[in-house]
N, C-alpha and C. Protein backbone atom coordinates (compact mmCIF):
# COMPACT_ATOMS: atom_id res chain seq x y z
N UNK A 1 -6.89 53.18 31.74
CA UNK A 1 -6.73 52.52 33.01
C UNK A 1 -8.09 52.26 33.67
N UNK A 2 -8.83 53.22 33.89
CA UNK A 2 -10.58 52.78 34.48
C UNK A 2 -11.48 52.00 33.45
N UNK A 3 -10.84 52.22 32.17
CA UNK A 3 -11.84 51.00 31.32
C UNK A 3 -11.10 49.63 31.12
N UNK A 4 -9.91 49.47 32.09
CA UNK A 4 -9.40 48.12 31.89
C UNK A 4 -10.13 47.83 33.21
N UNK A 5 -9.91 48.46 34.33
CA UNK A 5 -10.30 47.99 35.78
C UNK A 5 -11.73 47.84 35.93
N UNK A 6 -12.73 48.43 35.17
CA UNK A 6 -14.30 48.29 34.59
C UNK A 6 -14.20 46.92 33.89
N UNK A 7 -13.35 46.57 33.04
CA UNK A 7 -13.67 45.51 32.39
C UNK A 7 -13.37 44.05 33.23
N UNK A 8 -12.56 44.46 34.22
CA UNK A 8 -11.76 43.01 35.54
C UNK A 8 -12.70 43.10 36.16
N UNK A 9 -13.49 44.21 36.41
CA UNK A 9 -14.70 44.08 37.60
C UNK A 9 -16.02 43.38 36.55
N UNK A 10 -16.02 43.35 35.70
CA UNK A 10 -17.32 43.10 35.00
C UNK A 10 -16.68 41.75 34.55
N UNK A 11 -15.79 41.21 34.04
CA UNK A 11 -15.27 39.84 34.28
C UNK A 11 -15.63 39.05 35.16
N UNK A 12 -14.69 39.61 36.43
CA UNK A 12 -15.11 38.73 37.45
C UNK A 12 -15.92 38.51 38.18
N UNK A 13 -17.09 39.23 38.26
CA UNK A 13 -18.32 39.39 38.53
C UNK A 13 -19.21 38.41 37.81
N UNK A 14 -18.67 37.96 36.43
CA UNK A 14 -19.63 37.11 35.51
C UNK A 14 -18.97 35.69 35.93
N UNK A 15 -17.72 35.93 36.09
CA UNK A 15 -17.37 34.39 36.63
C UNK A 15 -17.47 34.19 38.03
N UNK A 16 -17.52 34.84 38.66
CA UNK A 16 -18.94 34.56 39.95
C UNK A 16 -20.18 34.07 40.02
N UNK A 17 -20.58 34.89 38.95
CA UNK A 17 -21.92 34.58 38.77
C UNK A 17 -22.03 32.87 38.32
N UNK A 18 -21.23 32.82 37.56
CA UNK A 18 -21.22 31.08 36.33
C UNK A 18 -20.86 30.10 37.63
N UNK A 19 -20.08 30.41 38.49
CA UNK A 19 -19.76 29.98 39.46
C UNK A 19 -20.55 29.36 40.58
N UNK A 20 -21.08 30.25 40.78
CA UNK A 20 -22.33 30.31 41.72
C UNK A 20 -23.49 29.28 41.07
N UNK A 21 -23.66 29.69 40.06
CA UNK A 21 -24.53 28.67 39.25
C UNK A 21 -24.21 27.07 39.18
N UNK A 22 -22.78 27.00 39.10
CA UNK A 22 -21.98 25.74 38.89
C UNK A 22 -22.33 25.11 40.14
N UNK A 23 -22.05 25.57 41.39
CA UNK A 23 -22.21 25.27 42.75
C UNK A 23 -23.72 24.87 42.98
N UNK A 24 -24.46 25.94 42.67
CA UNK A 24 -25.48 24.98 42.93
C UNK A 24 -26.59 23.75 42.24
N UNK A 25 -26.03 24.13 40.67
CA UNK A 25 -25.84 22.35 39.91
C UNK A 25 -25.57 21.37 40.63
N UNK A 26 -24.36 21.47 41.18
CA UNK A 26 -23.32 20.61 42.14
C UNK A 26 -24.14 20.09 43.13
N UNK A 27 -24.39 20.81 43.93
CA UNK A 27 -25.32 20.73 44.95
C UNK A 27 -26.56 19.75 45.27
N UNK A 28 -27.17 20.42 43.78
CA UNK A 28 -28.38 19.28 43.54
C UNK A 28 -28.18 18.15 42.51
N UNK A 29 -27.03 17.86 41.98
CA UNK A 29 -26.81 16.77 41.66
C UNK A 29 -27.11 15.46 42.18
N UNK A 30 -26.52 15.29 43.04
CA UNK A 30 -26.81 13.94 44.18
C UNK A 30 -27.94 13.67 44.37
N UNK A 31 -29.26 14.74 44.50
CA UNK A 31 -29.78 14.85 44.71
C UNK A 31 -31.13 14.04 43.68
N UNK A 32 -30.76 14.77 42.34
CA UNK A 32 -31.44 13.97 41.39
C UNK A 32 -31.11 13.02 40.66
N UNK A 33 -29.54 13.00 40.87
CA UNK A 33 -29.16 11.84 40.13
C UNK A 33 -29.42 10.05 41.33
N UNK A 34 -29.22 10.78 42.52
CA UNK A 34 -29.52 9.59 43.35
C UNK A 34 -31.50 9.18 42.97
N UNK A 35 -32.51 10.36 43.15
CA UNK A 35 -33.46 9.86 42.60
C UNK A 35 -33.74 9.02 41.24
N UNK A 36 -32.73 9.61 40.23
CA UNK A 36 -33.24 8.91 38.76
C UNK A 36 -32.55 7.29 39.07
N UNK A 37 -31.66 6.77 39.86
CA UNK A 37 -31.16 5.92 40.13
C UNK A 37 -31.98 4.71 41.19
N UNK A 38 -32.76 5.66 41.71
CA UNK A 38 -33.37 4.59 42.40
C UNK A 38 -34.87 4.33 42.10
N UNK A 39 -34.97 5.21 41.37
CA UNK A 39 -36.66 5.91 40.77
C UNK A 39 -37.39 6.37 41.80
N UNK A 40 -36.91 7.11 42.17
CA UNK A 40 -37.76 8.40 43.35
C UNK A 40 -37.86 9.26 43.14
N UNK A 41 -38.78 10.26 43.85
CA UNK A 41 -38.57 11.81 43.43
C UNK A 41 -39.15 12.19 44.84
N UNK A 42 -37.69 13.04 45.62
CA UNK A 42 -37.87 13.66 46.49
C UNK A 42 -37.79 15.04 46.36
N UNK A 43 -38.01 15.72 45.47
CA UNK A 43 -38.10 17.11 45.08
C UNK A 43 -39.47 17.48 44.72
N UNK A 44 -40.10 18.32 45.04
CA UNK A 44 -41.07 19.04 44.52
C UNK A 44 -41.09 19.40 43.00
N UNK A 45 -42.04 19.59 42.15
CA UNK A 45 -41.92 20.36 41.10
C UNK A 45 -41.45 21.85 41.12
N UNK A 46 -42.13 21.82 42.25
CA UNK A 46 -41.84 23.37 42.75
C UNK A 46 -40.64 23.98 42.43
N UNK A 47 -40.26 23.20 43.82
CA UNK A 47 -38.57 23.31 43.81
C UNK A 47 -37.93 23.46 42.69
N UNK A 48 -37.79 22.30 41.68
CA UNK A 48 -37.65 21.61 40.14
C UNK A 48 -37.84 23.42 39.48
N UNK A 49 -38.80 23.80 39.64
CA UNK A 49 -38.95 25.05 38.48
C UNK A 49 -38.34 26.50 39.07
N UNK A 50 -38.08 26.08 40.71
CA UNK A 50 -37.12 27.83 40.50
C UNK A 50 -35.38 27.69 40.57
N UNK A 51 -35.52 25.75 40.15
CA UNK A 51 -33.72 25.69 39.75
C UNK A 51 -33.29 26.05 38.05
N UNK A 52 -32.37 26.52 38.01
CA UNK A 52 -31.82 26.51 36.90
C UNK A 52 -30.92 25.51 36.07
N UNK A 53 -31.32 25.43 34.84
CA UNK A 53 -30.74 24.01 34.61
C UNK A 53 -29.93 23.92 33.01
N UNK A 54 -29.91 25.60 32.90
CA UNK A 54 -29.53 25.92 31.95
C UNK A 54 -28.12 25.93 31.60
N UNK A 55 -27.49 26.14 33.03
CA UNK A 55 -26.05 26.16 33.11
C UNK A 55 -25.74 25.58 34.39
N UNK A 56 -24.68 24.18 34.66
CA UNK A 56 -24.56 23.18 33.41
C UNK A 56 -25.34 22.95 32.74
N UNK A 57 -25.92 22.53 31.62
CA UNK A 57 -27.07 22.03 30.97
C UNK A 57 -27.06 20.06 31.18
N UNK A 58 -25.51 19.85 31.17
CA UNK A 58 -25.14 18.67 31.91
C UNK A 58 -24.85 17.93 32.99
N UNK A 59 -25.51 16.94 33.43
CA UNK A 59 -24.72 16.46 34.76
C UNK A 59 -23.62 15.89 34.75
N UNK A 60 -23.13 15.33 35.45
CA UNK A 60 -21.43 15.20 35.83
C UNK A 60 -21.41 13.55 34.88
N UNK A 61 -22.57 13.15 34.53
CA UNK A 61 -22.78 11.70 34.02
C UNK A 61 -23.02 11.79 32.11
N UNK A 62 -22.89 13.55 32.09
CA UNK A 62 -23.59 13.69 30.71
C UNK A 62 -25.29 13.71 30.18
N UNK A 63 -26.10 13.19 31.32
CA UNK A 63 -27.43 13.04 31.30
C UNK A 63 -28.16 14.55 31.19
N UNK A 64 -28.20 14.59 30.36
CA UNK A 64 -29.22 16.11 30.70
C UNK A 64 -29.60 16.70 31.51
N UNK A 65 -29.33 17.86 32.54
CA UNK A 65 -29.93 18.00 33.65
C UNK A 65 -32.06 18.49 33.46
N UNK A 66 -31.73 18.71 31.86
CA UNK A 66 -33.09 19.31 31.76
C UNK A 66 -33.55 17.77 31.63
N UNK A 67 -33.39 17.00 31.38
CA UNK A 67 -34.32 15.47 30.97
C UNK A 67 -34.41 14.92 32.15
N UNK A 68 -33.11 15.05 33.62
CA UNK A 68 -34.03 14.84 34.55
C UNK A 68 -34.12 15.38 35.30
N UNK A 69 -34.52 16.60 35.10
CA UNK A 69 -35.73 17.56 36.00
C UNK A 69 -37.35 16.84 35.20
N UNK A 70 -37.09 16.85 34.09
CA UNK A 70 -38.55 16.19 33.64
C UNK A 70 -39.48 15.30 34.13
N UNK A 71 -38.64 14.43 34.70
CA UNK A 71 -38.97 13.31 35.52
C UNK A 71 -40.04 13.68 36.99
N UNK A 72 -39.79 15.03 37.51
CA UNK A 72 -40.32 15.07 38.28
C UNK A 72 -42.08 16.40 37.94
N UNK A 73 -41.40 16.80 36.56
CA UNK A 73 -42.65 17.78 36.10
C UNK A 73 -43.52 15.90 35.57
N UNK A 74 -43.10 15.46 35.15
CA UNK A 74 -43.87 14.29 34.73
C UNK A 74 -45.14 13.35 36.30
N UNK A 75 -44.00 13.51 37.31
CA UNK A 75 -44.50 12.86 38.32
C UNK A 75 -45.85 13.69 38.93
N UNK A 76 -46.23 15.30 38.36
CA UNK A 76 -46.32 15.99 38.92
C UNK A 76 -47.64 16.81 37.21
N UNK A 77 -48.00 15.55 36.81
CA UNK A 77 -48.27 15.62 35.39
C UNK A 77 -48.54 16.78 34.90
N UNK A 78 -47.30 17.36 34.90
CA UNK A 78 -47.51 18.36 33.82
C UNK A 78 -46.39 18.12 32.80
N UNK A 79 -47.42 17.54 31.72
CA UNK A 79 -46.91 16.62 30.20
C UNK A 79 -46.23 17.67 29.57
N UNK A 80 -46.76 19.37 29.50
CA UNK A 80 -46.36 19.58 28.64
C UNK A 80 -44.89 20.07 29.25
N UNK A 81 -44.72 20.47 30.32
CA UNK A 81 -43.88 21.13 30.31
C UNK A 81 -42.34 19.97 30.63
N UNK A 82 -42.55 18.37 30.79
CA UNK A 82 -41.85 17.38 30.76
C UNK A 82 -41.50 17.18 29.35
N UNK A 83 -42.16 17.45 28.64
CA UNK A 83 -41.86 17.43 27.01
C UNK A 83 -41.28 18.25 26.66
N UNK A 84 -41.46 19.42 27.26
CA UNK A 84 -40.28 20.50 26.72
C UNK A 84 -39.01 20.58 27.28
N UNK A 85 -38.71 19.51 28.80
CA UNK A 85 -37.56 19.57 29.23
C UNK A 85 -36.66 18.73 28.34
N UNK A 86 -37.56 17.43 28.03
CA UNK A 86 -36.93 17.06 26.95
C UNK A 86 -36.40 16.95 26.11
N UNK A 87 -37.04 17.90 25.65
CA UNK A 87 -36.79 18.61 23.96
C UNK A 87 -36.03 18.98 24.22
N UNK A 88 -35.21 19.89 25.15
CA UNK A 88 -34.44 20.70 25.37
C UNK A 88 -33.03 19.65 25.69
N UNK A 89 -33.57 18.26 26.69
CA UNK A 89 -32.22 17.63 26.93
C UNK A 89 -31.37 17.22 25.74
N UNK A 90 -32.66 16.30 24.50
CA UNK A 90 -32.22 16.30 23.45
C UNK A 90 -31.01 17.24 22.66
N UNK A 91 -31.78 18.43 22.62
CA UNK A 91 -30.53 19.41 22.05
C UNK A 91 -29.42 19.70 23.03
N UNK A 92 -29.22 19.41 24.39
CA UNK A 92 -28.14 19.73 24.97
C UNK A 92 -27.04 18.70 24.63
N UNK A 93 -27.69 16.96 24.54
CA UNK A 93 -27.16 16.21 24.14
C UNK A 93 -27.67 14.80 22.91
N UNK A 94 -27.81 15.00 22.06
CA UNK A 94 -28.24 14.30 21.31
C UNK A 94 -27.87 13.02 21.10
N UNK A 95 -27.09 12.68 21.80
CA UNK A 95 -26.38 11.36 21.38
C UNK A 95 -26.16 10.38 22.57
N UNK A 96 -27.07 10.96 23.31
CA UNK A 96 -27.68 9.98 24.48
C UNK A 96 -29.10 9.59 24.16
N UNK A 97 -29.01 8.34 24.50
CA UNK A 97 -30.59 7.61 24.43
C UNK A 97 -31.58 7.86 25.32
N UNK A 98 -31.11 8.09 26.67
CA UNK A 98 -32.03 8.13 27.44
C UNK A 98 -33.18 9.39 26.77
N UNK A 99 -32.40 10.63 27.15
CA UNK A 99 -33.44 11.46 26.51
C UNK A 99 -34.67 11.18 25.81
N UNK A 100 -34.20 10.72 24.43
CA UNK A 100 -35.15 10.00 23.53
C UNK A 100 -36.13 9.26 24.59
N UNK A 101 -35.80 8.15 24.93
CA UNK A 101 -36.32 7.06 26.16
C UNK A 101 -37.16 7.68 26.42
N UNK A 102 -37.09 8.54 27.58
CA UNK A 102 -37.98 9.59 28.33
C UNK A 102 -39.04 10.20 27.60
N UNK A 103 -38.86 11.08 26.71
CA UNK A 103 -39.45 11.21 25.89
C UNK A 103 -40.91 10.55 24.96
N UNK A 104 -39.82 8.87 24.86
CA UNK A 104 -41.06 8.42 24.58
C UNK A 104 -41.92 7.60 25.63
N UNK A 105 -41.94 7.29 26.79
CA UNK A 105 -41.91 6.78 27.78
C UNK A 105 -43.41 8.02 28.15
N UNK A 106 -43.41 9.54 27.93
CA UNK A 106 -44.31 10.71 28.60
C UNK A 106 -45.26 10.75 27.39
N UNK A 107 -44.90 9.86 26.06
CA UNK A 107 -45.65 10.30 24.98
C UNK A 107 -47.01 9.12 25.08
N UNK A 108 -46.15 7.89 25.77
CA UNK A 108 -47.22 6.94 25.75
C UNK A 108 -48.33 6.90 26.66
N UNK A 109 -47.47 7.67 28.21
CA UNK A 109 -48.33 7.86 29.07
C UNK A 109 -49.72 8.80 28.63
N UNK A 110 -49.27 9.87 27.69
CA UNK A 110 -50.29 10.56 27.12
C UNK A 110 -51.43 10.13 25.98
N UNK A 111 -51.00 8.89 25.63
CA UNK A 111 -51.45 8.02 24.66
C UNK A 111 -51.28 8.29 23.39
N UNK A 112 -50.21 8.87 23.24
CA UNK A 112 -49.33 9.86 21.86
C UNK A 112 -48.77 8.62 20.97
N UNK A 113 -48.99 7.22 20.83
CA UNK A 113 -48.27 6.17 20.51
C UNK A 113 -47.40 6.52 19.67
N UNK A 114 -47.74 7.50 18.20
CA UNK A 114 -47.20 7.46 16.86
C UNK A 114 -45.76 8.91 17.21
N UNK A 115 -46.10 9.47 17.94
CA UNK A 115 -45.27 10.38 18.83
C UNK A 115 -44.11 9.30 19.27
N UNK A 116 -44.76 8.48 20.07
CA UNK A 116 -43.83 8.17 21.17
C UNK A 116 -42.49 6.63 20.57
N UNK A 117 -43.08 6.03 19.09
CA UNK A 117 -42.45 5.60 18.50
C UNK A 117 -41.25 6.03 17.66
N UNK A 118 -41.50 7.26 17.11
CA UNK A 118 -40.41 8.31 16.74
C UNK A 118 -39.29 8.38 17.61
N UNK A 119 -39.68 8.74 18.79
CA UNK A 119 -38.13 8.99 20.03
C UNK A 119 -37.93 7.40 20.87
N UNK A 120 -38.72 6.60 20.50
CA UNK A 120 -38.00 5.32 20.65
C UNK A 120 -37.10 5.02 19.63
N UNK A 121 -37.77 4.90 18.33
CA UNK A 121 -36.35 4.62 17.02
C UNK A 121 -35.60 5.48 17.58
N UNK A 122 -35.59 6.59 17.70
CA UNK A 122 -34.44 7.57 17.77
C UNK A 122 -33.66 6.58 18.78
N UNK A 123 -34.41 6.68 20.34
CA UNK A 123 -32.99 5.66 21.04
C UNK A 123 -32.65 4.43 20.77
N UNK A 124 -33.46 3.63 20.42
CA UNK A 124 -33.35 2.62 19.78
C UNK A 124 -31.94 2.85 18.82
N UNK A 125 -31.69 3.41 17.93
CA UNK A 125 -30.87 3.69 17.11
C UNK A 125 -29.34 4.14 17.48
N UNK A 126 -29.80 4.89 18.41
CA UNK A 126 -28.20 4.96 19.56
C UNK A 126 -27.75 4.23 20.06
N UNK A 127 -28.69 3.50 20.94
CA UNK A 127 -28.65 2.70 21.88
C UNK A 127 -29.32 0.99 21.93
N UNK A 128 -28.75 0.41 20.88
CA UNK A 128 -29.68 -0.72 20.35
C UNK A 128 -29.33 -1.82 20.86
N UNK A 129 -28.40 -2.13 22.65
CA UNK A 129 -28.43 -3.18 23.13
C UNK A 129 -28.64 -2.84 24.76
N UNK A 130 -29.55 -1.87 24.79
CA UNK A 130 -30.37 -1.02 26.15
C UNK A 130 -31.58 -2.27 26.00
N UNK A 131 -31.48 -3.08 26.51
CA UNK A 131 -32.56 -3.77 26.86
C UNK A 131 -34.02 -3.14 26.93
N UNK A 132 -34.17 -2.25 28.26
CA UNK A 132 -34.93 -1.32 28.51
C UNK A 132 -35.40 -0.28 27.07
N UNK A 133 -34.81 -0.29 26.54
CA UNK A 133 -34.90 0.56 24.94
C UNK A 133 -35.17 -0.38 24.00
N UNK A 134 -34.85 -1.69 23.83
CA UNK A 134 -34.70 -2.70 22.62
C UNK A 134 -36.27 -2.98 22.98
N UNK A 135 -36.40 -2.93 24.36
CA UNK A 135 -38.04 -3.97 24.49
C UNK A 135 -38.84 -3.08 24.08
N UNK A 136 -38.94 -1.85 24.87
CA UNK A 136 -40.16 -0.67 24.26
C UNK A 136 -40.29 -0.43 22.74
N UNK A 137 -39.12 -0.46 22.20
CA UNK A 137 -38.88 -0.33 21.05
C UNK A 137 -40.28 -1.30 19.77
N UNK A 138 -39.28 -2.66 20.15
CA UNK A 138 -40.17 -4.13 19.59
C UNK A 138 -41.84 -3.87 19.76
N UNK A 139 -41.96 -3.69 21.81
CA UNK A 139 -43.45 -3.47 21.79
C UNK A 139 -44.51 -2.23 21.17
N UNK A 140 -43.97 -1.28 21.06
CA UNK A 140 -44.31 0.00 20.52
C UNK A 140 -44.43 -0.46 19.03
N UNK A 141 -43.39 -0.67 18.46
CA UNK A 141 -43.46 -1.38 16.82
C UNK A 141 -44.65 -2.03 16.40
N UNK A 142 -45.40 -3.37 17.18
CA UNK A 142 -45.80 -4.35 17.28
C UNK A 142 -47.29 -3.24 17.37
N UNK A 143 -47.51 -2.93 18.39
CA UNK A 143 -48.59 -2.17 18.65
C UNK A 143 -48.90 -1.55 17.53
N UNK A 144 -48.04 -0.41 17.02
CA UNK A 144 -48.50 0.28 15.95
C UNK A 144 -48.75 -0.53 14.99
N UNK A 145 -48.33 -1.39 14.55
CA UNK A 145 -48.30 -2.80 13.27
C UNK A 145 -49.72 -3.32 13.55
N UNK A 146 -50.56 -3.22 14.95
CA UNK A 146 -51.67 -3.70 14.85
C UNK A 146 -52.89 -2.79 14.48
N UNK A 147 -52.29 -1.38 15.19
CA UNK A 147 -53.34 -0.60 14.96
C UNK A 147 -53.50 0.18 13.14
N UNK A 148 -52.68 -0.65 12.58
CA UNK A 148 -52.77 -0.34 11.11
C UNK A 148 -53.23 -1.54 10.30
């Protein structure tokens, strides 16, 4: 009987916890999804690094929440650690383009070209009537085709 009522208290305590977490995902949703929408960033990096983004790992749109928190470690140039949000959105969801996009979008800014062509094919390949993806794609191609 006390190791069933130990185990309801240690239950529900964890789904509090997931809870709590969920809520404030929720919270800042609007928040960044209204920025990636209009291309703003009204958040600090700051801010950006003592949220958690691990759980959801998704926004309510499927977009990675780690790919766009990146957006604002990017605004805020710190490459590497926008590359690793990435990396990370990638594996939360692989079968979104944007990620990729982003990705290569922080590789060029760094002047990573042969980097940043890799995670274009990649969206390119998902996503091959993204305008915004089809063009970078072509121009990135073209570029590298010259510098060889």
């Amino acid at each position: 009987m006390i190791l069933r009522n130990i185990l309801i208290i240690l239950v529900s305590v964890t789904v509090l916890y997931l809870n709590i977490l969920r809520l404030n995902s929720f919270v800042l949703q609007p928040i960044i999804l209204g920025d990636f929408a209009n291309n703003t960033i009204s958040i600090s990096s700051d801010e950006i690094n003592k949220t958690d983004y691990l759980y959801p790992s998704l926004a309510i749109n499927a977009i990675p929440i780690s790919t766009l928190f990146s957006r604002y470690q990017l605004e805020a140039n710190n490459f590497s650690e926008s590359i690793r949000l990435c990396k990370d959105g990638i594996e939360d969801n692989p079968y979104l383009a944007f990620s990729h996009y982003q990705l290569s979008r922080i590789y060029i800014q760094i002047g990573q070209y042969d980097k940043a062509l890799i995670y274009i094919k990649d969206a390119y390949e998902l996503s091959p009537n993204i305008i915004s993806i089809s063009a970078l794609y072509e121009a990135l191609s073209d570029i590298m085709k010259l510098e060889n």
